[in-house]
Protein backbone atom coordinates (compact mmCIF):
# COMPACT_ATOMS: atom_id res chain seq x y z
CA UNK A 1 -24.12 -21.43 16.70
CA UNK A 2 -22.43 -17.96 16.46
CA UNK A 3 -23.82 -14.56 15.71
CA UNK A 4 -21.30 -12.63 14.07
CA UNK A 5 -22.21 -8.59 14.52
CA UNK A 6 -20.30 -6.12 12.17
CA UNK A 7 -20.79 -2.61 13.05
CA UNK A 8 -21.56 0.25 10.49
CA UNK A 9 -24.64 2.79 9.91
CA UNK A 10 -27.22 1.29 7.30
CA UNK A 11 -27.69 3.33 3.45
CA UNK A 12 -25.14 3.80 0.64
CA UNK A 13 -24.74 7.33 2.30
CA UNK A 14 -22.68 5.78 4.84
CA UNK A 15 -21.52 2.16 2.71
CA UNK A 16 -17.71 3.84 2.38
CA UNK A 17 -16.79 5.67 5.62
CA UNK A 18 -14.46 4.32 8.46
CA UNK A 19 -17.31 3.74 10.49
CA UNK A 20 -18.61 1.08 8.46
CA UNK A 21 -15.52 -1.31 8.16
CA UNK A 22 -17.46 -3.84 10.16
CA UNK A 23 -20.35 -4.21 7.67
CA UNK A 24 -17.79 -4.65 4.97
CA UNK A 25 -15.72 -7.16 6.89
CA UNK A 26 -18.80 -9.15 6.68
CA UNK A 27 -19.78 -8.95 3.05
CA UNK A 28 -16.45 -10.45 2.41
CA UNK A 29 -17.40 -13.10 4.99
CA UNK A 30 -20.66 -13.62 3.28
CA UNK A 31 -19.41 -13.53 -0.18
CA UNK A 32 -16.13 -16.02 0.43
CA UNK A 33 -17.80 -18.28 2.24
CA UNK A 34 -20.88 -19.14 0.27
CA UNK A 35 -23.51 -17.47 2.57
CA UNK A 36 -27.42 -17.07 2.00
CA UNK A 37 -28.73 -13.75 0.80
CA UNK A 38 -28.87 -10.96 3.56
CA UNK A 39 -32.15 -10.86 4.76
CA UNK A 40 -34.13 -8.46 6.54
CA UNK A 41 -34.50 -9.64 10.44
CA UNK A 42 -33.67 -8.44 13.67
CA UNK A 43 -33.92 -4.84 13.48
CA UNK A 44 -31.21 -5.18 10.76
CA UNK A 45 -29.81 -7.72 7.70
CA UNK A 46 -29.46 -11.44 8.42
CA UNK A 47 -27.10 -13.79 6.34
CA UNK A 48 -26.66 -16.98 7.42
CA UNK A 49 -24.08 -19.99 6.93
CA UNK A 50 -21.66 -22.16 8.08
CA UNK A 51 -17.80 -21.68 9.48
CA UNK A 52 -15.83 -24.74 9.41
CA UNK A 53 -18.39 -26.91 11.56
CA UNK A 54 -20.21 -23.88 12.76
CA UNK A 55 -23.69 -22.58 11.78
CA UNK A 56 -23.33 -18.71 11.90
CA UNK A 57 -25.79 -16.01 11.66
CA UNK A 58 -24.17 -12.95 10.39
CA UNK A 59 -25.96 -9.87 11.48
CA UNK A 60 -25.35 -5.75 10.21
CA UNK A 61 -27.72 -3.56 12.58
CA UNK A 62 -30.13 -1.23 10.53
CA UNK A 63 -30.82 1.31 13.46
CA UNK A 64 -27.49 3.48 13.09
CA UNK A 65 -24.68 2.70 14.96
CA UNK A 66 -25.84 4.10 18.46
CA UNK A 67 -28.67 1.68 18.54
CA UNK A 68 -27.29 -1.07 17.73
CA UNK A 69 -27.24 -2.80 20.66
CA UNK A 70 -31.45 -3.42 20.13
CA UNK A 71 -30.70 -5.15 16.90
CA UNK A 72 -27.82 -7.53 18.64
CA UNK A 73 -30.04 -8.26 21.94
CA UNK A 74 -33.33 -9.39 19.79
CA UNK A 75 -31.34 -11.51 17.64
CA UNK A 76 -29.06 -12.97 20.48
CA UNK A 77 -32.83 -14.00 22.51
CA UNK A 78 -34.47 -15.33 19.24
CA UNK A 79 -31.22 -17.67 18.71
CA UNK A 80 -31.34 -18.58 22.29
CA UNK A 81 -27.63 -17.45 22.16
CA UNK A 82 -25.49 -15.72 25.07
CA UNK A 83 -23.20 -12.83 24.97
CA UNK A 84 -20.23 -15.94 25.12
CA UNK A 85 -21.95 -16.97 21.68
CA UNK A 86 -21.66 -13.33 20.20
CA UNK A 87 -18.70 -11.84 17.84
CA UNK A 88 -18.63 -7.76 17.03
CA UNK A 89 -16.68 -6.25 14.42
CA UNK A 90 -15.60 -2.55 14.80
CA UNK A 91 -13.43 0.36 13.73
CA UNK A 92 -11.39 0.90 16.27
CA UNK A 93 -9.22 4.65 16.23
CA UNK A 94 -6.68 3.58 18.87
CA UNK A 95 -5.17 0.74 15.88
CA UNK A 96 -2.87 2.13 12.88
CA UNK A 97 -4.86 1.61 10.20
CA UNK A 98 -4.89 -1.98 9.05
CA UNK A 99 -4.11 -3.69 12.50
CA UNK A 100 -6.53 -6.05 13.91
CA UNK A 101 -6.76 -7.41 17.95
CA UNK A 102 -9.50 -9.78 19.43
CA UNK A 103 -10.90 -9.05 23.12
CA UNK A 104 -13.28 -10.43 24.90
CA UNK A 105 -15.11 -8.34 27.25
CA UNK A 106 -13.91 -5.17 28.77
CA UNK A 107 -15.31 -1.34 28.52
CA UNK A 108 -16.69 0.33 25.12
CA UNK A 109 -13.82 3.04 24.81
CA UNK A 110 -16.75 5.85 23.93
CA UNK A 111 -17.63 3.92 20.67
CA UNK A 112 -21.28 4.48 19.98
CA UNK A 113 -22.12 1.01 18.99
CA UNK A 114 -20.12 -0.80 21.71
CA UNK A 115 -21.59 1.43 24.14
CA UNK A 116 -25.21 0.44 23.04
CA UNK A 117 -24.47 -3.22 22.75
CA UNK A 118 -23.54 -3.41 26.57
CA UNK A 119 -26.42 -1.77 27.49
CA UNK A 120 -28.50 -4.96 26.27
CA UNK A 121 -26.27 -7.59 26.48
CA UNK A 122 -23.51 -6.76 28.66
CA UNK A 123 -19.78 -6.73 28.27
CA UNK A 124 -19.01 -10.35 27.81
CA UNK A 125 -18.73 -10.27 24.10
CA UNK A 126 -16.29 -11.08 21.67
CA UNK A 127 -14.96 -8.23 19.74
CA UNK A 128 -12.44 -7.88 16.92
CA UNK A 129 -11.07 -4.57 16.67
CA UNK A 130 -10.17 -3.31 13.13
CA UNK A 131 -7.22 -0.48 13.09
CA UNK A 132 -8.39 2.78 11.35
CA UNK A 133 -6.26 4.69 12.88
CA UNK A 134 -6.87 8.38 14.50
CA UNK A 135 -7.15 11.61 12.88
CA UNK A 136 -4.86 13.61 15.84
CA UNK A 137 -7.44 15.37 17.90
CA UNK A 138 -10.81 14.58 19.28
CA UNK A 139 -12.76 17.27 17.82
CA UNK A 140 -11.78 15.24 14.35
CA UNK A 141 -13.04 12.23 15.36
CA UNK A 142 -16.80 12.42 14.33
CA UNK A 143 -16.07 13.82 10.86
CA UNK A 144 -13.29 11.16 10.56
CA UNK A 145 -14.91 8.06 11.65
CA UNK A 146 -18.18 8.92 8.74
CA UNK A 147 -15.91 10.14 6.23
CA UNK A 148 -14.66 7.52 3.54
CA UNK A 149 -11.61 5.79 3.33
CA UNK A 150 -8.93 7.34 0.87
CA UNK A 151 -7.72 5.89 -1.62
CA UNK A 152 -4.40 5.56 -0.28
CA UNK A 153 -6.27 3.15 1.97
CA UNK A 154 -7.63 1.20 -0.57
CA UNK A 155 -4.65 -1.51 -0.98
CA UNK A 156 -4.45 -1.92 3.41
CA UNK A 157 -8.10 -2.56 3.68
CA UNK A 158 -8.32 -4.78 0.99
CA UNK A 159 -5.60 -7.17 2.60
CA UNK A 160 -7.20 -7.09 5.94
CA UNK A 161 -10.46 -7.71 4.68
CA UNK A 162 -9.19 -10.53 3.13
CA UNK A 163 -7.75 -12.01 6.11
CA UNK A 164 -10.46 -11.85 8.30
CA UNK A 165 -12.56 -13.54 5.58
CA UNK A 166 -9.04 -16.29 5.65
CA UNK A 167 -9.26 -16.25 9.29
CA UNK A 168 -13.31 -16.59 9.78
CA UNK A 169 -13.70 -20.21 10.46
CA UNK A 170 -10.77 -20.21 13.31
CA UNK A 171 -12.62 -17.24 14.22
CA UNK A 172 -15.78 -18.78 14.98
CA UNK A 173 -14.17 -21.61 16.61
CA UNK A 174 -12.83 -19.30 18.91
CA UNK A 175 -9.35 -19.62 18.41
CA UNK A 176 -8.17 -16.35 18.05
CA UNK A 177 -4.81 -17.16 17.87
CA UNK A 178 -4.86 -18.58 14.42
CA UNK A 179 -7.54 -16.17 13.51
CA UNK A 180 -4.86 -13.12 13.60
CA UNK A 181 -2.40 -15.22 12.24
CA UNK A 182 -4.20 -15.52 8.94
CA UNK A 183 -5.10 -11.67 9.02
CA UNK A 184 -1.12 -11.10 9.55
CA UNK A 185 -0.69 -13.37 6.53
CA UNK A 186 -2.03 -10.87 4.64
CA UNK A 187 -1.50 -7.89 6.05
CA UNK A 188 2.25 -8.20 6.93
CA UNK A 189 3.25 -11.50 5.00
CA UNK A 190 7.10 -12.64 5.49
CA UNK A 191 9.22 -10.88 2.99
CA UNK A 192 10.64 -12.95 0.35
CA UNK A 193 13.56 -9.94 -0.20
CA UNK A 194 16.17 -11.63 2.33
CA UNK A 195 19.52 -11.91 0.43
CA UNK A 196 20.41 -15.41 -0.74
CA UNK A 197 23.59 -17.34 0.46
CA UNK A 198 25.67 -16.78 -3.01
CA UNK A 199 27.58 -19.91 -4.69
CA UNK A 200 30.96 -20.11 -3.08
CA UNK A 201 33.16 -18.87 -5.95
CA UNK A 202 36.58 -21.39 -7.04
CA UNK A 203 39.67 -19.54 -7.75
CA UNK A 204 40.41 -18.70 -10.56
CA UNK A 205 42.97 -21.07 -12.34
CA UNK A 206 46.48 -20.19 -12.46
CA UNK A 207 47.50 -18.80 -16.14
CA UNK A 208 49.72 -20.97 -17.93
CA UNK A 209 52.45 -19.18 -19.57
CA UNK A 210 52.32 -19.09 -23.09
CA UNK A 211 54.70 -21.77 -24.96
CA UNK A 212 58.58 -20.76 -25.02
CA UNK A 213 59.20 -20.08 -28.68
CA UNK A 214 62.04 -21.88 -29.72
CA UNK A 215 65.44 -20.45 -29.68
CA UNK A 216 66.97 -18.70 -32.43
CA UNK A 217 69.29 -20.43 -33.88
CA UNK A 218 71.20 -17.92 -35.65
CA UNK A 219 70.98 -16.29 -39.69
CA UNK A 220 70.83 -19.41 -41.78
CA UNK A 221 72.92 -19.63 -44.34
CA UNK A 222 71.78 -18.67 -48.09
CA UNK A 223 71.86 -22.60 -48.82
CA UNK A 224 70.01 -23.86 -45.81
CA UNK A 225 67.14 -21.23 -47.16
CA UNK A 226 67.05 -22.62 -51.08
CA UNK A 227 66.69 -25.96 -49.46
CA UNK A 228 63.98 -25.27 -46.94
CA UNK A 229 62.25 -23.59 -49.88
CA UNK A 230 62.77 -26.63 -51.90
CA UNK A 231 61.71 -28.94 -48.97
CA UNK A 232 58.22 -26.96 -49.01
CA UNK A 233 57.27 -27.60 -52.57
CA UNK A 234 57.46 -31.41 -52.81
């Protein structure tokens, strides 16, 4: 079994901004792949199914992002599970907007719900790092990170939501190789614009010069014209 952890602050307040890209990651994971209804366990909302050949609990933390680390440790315990076993989805301001990387263990970088998470389960976790870029200067960041995305963002986040819900199963099966290859699928597919080797063209054919008229053969005689007339009208 897995438990797959998306990160975000819980209440329609919040359902929009940056911060919450993990919770929505996982709503498209739920809704793709057929999961149960979210359910309220663990300090948070449980929705549970299967990856491939994997049973996976799918887990957004209801005590705010810097507490989330409470909700992740009592459900890890209660499914017996280890930090190996565990997956966390999060914004990530050091990514362009739109990029995605997978780590395994490693420090928390100052994010709030990283940094809660290894204080109850360690830093042997899975994460999956989702690019929202950063807004230039630190004193930005808070106001940035729990502000919604734009509009101009809408047609990036779509894709990349749609690849990690593409990418899920390989995901889970810890091949994280493939996974990001089916979130580049969609984020950066191949383009199809490369220019096409053109027909090779034939030469064109040689003009043929039009047919010699025949020569002249000099005035004809008044004679030679009454009997060409004559030769016409028999």
């Amino acid at each position: 079994m897995k438990l797959i952890v998306g990160l975000g602050n819980p209440g329609s307040k919040y359902a929009d901004n940056r911060h919450n890209i993990g919770f929505m990651a996982l709503d498209r994971i739920a809704a793709d792949h057929g999961f149960g209804p979210w359910k309220t366990r663990f300090q948070g909302l449980v929705a549970e199914g299967r990856l491939g050949d994997l049973r996976v609990t799918l887990l957004k933390p209801g005590t705010f992002m810097n507490l989330s680390g409470q909700s992740v440790g009592e459900a890890m315990r209660y499914l017996k599970l280890t930090p190996a076993d565990v997956i966390v989805l999060h914004d990530e301001l050091d990514l362009a907007p739109g990029k995605c990387r997978v780590k395994t263990g490693g420090g928390h970088a100052g994010h709030n719900g990283l940094r809660s998470i290894h204080q109850h389960i360690g830093a042997d976790y899975e994460r999956v790092r989702l690019g929202i870029g950063h807004p230039g200067h630190k004193d930005r960041v808070a106001g940035y990170v729990l502000s919604d995305f734009a509009k101009a963002d809408q047609e990036w986040l779509d894709d990349l939501l749609r690849g990690i819900s593409d990418g899920a199963p390989h995901l889970a099966a810890g091949d994280g190789g493939r996974f990001q290859n089916a979130v580049a699928a969609r984020t950066a597919p191949p383009r199809n614009g490369s220019p096409q080797p053109s027909a090779k063209r034939l030469p064109p054919e040689p003009r043929q010069a039009p047919p010699a008229e025949p020569a002249s053969e000099g005035p004809q005689s008044l004679a030679d014209k009454l009997k060409g007339l004559a030769d016409r009208f028999r």
